[in-house]
N, C-alpha and C. Protein backbone atom coordinates (compact mmCIF):
# COMPACT_ATOMS: atom_id res chain seq x y z
N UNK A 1 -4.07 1.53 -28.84
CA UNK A 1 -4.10 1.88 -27.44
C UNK A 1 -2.77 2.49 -26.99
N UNK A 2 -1.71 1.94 -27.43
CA UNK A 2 -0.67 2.52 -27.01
C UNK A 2 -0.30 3.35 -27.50
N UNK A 3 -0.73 4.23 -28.86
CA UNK A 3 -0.33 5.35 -29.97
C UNK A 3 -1.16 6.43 -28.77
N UNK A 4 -2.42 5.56 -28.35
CA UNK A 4 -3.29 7.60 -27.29
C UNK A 4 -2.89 7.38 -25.82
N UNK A 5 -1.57 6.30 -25.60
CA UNK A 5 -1.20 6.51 -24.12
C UNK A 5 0.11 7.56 -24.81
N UNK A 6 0.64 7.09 -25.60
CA UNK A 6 1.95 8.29 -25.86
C UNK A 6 1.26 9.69 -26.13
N UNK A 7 -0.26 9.74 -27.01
CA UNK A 7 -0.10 10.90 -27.15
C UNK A 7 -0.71 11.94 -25.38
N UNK A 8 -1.48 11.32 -25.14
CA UNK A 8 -1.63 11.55 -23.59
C UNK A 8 -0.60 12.38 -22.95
N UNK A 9 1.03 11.09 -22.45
CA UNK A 9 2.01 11.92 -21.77
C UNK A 9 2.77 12.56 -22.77
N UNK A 10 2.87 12.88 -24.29
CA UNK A 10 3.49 13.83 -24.47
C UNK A 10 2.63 15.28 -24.44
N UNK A 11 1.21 15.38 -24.54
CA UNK A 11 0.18 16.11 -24.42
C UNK A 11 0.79 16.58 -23.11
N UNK A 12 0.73 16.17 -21.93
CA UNK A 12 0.98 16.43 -20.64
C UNK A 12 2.24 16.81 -20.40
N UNK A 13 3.35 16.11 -20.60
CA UNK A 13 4.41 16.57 -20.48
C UNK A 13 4.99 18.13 -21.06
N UNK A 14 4.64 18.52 -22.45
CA UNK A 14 4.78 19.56 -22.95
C UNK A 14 3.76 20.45 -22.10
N UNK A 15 3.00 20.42 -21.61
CA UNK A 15 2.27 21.37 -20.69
C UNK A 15 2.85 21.62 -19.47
N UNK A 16 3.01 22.85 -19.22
CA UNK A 16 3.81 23.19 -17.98
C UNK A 16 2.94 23.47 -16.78
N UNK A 17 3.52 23.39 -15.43
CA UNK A 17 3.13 23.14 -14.20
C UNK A 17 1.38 24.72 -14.40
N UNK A 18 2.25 25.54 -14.91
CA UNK A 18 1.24 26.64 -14.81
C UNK A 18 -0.40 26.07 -15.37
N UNK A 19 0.34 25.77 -16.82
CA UNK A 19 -1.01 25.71 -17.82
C UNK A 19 -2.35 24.28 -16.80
N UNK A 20 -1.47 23.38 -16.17
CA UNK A 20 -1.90 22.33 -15.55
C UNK A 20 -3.37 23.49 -14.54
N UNK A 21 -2.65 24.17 -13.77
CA UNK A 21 -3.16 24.97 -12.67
C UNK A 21 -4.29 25.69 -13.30
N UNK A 22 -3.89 26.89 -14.43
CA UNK A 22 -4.58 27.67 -14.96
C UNK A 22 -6.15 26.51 -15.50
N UNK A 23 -6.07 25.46 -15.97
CA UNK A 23 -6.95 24.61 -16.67
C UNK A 23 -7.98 23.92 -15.66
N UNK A 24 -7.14 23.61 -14.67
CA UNK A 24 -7.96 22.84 -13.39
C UNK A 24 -7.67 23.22 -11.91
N UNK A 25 -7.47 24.17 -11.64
CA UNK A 25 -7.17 24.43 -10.21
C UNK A 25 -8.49 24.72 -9.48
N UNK A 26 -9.09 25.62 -9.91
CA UNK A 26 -10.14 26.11 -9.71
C UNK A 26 -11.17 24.51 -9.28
N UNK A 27 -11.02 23.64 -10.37
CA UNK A 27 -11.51 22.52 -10.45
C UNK A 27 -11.37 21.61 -8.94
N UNK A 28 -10.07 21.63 -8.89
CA UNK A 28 -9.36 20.86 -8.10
C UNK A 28 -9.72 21.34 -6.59
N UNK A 29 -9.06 22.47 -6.27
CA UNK A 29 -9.68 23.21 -5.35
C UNK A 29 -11.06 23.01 -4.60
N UNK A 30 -11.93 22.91 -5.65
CA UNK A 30 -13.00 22.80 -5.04
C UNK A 30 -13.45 21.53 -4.84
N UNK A 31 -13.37 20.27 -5.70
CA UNK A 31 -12.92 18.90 -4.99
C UNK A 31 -12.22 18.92 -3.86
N UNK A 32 -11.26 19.47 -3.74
CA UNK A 32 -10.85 19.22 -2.23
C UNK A 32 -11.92 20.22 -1.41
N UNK A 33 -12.01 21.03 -1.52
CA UNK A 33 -13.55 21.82 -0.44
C UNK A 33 -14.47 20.80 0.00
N UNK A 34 -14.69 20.26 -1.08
CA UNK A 34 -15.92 18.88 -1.18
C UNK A 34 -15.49 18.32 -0.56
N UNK A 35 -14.18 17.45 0.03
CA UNK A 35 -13.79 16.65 0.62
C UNK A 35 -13.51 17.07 2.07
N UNK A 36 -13.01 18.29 2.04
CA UNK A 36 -12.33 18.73 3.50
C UNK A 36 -13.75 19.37 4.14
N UNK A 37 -13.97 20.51 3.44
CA UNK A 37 -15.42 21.41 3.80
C UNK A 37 -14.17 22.21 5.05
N UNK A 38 -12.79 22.64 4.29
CA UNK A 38 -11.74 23.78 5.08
C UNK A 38 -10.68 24.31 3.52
N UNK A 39 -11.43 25.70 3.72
CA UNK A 39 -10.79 26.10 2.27
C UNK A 39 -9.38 26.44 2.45
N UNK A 40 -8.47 26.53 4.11
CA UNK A 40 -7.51 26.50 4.06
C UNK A 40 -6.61 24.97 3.79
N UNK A 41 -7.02 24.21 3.72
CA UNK A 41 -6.80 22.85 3.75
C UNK A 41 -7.24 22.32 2.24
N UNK A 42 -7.98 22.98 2.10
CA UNK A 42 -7.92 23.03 0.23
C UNK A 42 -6.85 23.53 -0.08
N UNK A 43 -6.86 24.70 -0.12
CA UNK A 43 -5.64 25.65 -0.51
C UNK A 43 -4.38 24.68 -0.22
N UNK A 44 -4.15 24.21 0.89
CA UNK A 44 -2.98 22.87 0.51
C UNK A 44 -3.04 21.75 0.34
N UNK A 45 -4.13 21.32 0.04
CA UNK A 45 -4.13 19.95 -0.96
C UNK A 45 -3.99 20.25 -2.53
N UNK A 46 -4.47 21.59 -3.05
CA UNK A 46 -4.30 22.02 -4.24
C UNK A 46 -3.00 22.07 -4.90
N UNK A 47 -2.08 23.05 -4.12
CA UNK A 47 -0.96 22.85 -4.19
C UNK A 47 -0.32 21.39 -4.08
N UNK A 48 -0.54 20.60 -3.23
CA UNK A 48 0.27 19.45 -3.11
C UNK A 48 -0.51 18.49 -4.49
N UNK A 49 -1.28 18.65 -4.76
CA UNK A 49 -2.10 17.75 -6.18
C UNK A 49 -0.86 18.54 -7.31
N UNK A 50 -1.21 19.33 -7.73
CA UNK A 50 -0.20 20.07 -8.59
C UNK A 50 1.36 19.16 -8.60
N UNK A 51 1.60 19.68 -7.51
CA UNK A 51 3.18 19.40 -7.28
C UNK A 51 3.29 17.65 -7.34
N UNK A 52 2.58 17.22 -7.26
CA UNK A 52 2.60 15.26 -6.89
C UNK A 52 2.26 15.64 -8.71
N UNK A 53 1.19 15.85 -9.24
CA UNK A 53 1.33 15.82 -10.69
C UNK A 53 2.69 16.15 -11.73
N UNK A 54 3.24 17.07 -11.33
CA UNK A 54 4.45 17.53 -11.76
C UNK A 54 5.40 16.43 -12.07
N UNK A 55 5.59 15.93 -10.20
CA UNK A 55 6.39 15.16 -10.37
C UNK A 55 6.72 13.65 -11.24
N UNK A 56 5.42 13.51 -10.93
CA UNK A 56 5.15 11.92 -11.34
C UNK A 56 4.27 12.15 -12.82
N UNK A 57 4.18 13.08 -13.67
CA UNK A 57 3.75 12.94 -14.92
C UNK A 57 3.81 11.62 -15.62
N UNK A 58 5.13 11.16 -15.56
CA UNK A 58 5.52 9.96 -16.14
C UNK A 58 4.42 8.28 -15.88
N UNK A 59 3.71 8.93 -14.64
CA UNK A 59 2.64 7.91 -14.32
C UNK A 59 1.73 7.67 -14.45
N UNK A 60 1.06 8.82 -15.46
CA UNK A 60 -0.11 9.23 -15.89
C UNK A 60 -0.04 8.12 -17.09
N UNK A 61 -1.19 7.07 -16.83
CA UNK A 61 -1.44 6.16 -18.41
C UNK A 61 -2.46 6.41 -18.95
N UNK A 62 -2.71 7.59 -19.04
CA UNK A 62 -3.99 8.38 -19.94
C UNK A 62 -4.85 7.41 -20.24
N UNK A 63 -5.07 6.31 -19.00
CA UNK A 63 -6.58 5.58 -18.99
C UNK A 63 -7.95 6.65 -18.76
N UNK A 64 -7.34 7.68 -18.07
CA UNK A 64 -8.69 8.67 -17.88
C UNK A 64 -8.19 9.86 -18.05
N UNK A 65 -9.19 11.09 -18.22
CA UNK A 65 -8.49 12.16 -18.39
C UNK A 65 -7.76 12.93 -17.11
N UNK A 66 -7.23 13.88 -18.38
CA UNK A 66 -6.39 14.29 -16.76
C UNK A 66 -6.78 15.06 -16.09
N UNK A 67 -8.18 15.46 -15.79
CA UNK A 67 -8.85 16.08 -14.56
C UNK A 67 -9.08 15.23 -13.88
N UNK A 68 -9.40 13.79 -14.42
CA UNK A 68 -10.13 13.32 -13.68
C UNK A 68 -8.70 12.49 -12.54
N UNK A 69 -7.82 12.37 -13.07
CA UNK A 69 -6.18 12.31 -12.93
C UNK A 69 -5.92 12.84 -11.93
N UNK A 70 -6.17 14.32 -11.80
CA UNK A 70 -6.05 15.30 -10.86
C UNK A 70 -6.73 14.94 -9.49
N UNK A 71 -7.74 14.88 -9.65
CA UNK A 71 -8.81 14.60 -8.92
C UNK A 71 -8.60 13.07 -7.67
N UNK A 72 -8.20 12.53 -8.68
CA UNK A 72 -7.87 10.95 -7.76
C UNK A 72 -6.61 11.23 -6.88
N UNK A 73 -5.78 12.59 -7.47
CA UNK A 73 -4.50 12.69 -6.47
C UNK A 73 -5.32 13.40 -5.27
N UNK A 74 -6.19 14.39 -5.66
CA UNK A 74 -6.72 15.51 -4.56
C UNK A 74 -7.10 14.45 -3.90
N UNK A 75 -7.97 13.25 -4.15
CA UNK A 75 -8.81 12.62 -3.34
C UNK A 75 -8.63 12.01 -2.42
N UNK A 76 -7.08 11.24 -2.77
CA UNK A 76 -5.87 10.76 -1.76
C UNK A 76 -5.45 11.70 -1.05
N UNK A 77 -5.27 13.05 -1.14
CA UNK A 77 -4.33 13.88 -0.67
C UNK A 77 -5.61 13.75 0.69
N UNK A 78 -6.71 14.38 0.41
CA UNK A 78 -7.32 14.75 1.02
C UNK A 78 -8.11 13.82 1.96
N UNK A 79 -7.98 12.09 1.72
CA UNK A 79 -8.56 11.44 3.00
C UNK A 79 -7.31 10.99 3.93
N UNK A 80 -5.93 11.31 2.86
CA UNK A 80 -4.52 11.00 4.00
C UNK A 80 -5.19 12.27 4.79
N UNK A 81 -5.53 13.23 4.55
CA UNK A 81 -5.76 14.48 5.54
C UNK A 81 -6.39 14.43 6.72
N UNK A 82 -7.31 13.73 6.57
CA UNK A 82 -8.71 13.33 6.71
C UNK A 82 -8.16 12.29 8.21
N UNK A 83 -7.23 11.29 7.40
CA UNK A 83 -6.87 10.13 9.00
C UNK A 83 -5.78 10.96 9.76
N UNK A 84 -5.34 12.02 9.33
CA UNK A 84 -4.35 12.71 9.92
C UNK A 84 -4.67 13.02 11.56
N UNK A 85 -4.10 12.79 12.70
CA UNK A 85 -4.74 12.76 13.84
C UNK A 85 -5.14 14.49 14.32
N UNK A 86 -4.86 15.09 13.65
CA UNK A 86 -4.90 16.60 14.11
C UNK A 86 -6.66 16.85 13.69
N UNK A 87 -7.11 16.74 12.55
CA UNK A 87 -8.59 16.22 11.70
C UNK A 87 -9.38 15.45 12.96
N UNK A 88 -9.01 14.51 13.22
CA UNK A 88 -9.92 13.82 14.25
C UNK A 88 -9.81 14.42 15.74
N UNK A 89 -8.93 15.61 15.98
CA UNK A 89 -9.64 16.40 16.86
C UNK A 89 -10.12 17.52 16.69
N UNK A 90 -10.14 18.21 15.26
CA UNK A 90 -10.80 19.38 15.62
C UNK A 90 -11.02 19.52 13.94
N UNK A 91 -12.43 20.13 13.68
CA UNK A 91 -13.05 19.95 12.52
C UNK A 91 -13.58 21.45 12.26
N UNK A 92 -12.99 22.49 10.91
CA UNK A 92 -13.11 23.43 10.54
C UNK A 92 -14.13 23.54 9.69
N UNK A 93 -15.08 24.33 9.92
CA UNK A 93 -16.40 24.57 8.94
C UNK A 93 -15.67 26.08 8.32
N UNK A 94 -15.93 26.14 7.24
CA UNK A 94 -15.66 27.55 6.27
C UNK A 94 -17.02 27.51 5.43
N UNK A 95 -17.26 28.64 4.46
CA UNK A 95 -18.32 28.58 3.84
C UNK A 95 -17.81 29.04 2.25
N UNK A 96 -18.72 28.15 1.57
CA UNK A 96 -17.97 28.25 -0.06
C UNK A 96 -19.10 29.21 -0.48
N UNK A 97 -18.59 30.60 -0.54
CA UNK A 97 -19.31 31.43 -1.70
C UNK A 97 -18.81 31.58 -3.18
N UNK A 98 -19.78 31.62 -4.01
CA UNK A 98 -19.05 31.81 -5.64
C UNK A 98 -19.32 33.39 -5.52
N UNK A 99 -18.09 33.40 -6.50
CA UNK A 99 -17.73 34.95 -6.74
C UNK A 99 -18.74 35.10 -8.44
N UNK A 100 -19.55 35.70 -8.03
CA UNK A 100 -20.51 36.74 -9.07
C UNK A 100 -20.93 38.08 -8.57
N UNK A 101 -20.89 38.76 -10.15
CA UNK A 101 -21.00 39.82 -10.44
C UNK A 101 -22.25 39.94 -10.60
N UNK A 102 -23.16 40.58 -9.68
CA UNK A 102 -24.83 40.61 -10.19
C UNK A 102 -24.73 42.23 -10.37
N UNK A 103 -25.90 42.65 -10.98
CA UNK A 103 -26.34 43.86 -11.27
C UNK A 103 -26.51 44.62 -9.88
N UNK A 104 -27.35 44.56 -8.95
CA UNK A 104 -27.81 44.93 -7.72
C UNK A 104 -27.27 43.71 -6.32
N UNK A 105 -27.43 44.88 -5.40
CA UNK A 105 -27.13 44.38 -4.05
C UNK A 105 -27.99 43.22 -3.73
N UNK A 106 -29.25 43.53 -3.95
CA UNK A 106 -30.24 42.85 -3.68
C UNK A 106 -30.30 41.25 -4.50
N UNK A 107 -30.89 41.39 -5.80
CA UNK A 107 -29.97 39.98 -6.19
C UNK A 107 -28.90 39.42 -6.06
N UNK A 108 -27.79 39.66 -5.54
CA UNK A 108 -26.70 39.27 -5.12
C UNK A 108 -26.94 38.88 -3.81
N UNK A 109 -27.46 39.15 -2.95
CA UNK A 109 -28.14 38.48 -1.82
C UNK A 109 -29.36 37.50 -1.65
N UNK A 110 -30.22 37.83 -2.66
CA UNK A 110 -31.16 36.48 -2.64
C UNK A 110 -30.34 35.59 -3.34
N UNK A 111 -29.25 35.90 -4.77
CA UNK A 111 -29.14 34.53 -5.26
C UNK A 111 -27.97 34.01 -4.32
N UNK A 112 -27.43 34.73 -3.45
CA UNK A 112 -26.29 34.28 -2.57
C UNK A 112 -27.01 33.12 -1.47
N UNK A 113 -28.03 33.43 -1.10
CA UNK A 113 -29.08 33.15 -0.02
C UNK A 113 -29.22 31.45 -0.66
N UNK A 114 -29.69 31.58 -1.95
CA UNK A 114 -30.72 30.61 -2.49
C UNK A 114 -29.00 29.46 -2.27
N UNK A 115 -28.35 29.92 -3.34
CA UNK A 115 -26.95 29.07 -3.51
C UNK A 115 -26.42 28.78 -1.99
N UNK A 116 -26.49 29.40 -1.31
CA UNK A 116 -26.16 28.76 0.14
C UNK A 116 -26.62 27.91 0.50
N UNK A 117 -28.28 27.90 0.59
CA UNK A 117 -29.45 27.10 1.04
C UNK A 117 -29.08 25.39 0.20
N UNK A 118 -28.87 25.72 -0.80
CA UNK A 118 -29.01 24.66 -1.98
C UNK A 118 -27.34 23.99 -1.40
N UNK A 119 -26.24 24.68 -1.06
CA UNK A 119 -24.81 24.01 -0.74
C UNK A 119 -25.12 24.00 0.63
N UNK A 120 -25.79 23.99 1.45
CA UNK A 120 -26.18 23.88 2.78
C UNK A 120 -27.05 22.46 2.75
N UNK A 121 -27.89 22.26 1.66
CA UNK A 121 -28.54 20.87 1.79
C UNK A 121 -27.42 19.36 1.19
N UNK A 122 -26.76 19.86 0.34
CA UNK A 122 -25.78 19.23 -0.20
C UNK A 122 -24.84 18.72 0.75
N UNK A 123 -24.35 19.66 1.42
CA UNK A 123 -23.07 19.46 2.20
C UNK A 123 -23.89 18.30 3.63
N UNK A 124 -25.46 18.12 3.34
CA UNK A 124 -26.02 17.24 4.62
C UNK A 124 -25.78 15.96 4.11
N UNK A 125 -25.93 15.44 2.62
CA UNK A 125 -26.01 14.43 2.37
C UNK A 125 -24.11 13.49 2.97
N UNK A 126 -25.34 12.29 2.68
CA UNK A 126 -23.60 11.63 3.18
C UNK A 126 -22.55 11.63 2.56
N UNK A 127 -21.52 11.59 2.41
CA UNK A 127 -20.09 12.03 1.78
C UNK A 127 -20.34 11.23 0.30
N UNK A 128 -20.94 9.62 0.25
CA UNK A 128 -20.13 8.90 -0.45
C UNK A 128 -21.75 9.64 -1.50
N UNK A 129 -22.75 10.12 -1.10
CA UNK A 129 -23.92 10.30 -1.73
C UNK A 129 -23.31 12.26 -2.45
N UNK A 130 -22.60 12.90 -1.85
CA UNK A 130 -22.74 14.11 -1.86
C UNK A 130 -21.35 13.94 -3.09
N UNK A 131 -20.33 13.12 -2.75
CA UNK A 131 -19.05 13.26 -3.84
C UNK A 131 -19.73 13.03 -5.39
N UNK A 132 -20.61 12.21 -5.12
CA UNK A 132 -20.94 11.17 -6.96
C UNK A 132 -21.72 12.79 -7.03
N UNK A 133 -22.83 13.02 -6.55
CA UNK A 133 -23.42 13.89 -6.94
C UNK A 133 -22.57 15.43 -7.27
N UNK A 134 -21.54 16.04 -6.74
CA UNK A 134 -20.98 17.24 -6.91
C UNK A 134 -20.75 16.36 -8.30
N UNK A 135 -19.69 15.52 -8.23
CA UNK A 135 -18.95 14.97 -9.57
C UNK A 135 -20.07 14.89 -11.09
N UNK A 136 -20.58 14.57 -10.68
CA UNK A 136 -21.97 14.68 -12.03
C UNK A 136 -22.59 16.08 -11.87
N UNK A 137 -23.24 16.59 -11.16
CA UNK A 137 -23.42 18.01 -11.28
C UNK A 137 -22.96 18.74 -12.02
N UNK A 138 -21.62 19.06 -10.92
CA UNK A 138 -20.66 20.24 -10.76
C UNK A 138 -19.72 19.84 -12.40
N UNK A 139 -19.22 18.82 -11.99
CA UNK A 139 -17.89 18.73 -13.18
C UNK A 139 -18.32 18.17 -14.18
N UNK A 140 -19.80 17.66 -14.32
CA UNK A 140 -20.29 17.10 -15.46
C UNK A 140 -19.01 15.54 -15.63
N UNK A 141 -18.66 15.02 -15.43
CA UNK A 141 -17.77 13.90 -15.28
C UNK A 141 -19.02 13.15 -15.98
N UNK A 142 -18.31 11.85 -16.70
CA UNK A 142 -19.46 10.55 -16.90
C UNK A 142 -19.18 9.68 -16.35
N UNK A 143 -20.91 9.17 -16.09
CA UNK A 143 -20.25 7.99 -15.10
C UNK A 143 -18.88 7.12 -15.28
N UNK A 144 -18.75 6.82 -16.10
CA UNK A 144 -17.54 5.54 -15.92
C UNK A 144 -15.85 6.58 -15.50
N UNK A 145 -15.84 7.78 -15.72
CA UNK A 145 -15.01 8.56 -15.16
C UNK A 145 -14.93 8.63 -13.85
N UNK A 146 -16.05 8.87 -13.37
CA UNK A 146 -16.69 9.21 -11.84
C UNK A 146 -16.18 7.60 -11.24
N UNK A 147 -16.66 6.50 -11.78
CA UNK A 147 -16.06 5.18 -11.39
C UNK A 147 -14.68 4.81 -11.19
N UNK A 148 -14.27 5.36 -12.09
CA UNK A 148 -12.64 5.13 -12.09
C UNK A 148 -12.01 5.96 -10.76
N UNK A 149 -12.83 7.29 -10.80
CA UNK A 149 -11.78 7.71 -9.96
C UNK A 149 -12.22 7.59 -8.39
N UNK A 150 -13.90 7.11 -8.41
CA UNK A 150 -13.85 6.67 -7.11
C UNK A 150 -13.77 4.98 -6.67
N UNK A 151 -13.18 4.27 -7.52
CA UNK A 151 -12.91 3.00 -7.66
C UNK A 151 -13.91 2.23 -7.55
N UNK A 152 -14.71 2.49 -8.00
CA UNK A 152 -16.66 1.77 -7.98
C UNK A 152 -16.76 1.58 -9.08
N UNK A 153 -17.64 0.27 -8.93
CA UNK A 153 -18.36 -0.28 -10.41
C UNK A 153 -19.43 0.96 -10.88
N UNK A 154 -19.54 0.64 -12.27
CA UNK A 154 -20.26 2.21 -12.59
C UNK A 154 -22.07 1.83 -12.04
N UNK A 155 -22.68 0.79 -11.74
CA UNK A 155 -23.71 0.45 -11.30
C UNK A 155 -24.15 1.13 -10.40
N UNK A 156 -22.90 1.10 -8.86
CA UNK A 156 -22.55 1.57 -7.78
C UNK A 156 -22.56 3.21 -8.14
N UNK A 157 -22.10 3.55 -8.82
CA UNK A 157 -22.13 5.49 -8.99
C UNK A 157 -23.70 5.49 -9.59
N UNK A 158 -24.14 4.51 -10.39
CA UNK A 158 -25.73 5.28 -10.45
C UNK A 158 -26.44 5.14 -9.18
N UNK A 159 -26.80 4.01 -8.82
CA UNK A 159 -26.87 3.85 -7.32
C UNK A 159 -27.06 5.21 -6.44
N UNK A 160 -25.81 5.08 -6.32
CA UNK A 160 -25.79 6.17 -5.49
C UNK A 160 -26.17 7.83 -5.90
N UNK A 161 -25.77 7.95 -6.93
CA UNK A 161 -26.54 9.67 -7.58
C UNK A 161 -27.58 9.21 -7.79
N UNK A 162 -28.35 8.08 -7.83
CA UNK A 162 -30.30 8.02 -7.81
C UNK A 162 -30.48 8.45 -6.61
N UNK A 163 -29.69 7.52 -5.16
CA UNK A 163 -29.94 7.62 -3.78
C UNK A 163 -30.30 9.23 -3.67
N UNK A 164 -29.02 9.97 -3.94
CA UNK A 164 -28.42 11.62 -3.88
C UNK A 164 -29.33 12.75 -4.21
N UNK A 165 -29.94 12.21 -5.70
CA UNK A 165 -30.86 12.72 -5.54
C UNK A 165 -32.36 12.94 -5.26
N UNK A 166 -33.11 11.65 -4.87
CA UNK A 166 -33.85 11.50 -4.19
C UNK A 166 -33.60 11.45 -2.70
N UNK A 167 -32.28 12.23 -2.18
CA UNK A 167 -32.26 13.16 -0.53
C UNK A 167 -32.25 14.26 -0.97
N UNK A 168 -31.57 14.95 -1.92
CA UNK A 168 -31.80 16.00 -2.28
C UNK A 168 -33.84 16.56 -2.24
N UNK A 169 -34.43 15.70 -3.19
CA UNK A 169 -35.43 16.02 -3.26
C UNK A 169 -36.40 16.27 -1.76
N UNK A 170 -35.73 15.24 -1.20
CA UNK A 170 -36.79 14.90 -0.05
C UNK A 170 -36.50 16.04 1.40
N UNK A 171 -35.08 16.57 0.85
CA UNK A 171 -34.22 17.36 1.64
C UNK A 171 -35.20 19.07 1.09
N UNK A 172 -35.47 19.10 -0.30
CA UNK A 172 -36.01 20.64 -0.72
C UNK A 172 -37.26 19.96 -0.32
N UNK A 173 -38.33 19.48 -0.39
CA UNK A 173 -40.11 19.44 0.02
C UNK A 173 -39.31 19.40 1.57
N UNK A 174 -38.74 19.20 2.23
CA UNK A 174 -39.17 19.88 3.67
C UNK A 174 -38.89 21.03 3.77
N UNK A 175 -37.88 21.75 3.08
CA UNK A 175 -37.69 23.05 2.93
C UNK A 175 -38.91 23.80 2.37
N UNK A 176 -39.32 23.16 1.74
CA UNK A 176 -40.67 23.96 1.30
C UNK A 176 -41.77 23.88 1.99
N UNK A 177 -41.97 23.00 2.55
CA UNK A 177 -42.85 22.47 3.77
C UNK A 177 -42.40 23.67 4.87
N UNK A 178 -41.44 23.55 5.22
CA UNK A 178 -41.09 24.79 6.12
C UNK A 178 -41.83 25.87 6.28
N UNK A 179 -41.10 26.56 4.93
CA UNK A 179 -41.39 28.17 4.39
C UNK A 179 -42.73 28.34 4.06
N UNK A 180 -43.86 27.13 3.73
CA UNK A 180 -44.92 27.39 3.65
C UNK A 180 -45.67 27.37 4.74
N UNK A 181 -45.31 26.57 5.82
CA UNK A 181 -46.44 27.18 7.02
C UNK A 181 -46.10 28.17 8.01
């Protein structure tokens, strides 16, 4: 145990602030989106995850990996944000589009449409139902990762991504219910 905590922070340590960014920013970034739902407020929790990693490398006990590492700093960064009194008066909606290259205008607008619709039902569920679920989705995380870094028994993360996605489901049949009559 203690031979893959050394190799961990020397793994990390020899990696520089860049390679950290280049590997998971993108990652990170959008965990904080998930959390804030304000991509300028991402944009500085990203940075400040980075820079708190930098500093404190030395604290990393490669009990989990280090995205998932990353992630537990964004997660702090981002509910200190969250009680910040400026947040509890005024609440920024932005909209997360992915950048693809489609062939035509036209598919690039239905699949823009569809991916909206689908991060438009997501972003309804409740926070603690919508985080487990991006985290298994999106980052493919396993549960007991997903546990660690949201400090839940791993029971509690199935739990809740069963809950997640049975709103999800129940969230698309009214959508379809909709569009069909």
């Amino acid at each position: 145990m203690a031979h893959d905590y050394l190799k961990y922070v020397s793994s990390i340590q020899s990696a520089s602030l860049h390679d950290l960014m280049q590997e998971h920013g993108q990652e990170v970034w959008n965990y904080a989106y998930l959390l804030t739902k304000n991509s300028h407020v991402s944009d500085d929790i990203a940075q400040e995850v980075f820079l708190q990693a930098f500093l404190h490398i030395s604290s990393f006990r490669g009990q989990s990996s280090v995205r998932t590492w990353l992630f537990s700093i964004a997660r702090n960064a981002a509910f200190n944000y969250k009680k910040s009194a400026f947040i509890r008066k005024v609440t920024l909606l932005d909209f997360l589009y992915p950048v693809a290259s489609l062939p035509s205008a036209e598919e690039q607008y239905l699949n823009r449409a569809y991916t909206d619709s689908i991060w438009e039902l997501v972003m309804k569920l409740p926070p603690k139902f919508r985080e487990v679920l991006i985290l298994d989705a999106c980052y493919e995380m396993p549960l007991a990762e997903i546990a660690l870094l949201l400090r839940l028994s791993i029971g509690t993360v199935k739990s809740r991504l069963h809950r997640a996605r049975a709103k999800m489901k129940t969230y698309l049949k009214e959508v379809e219910n909709r569009e069909g009559s």
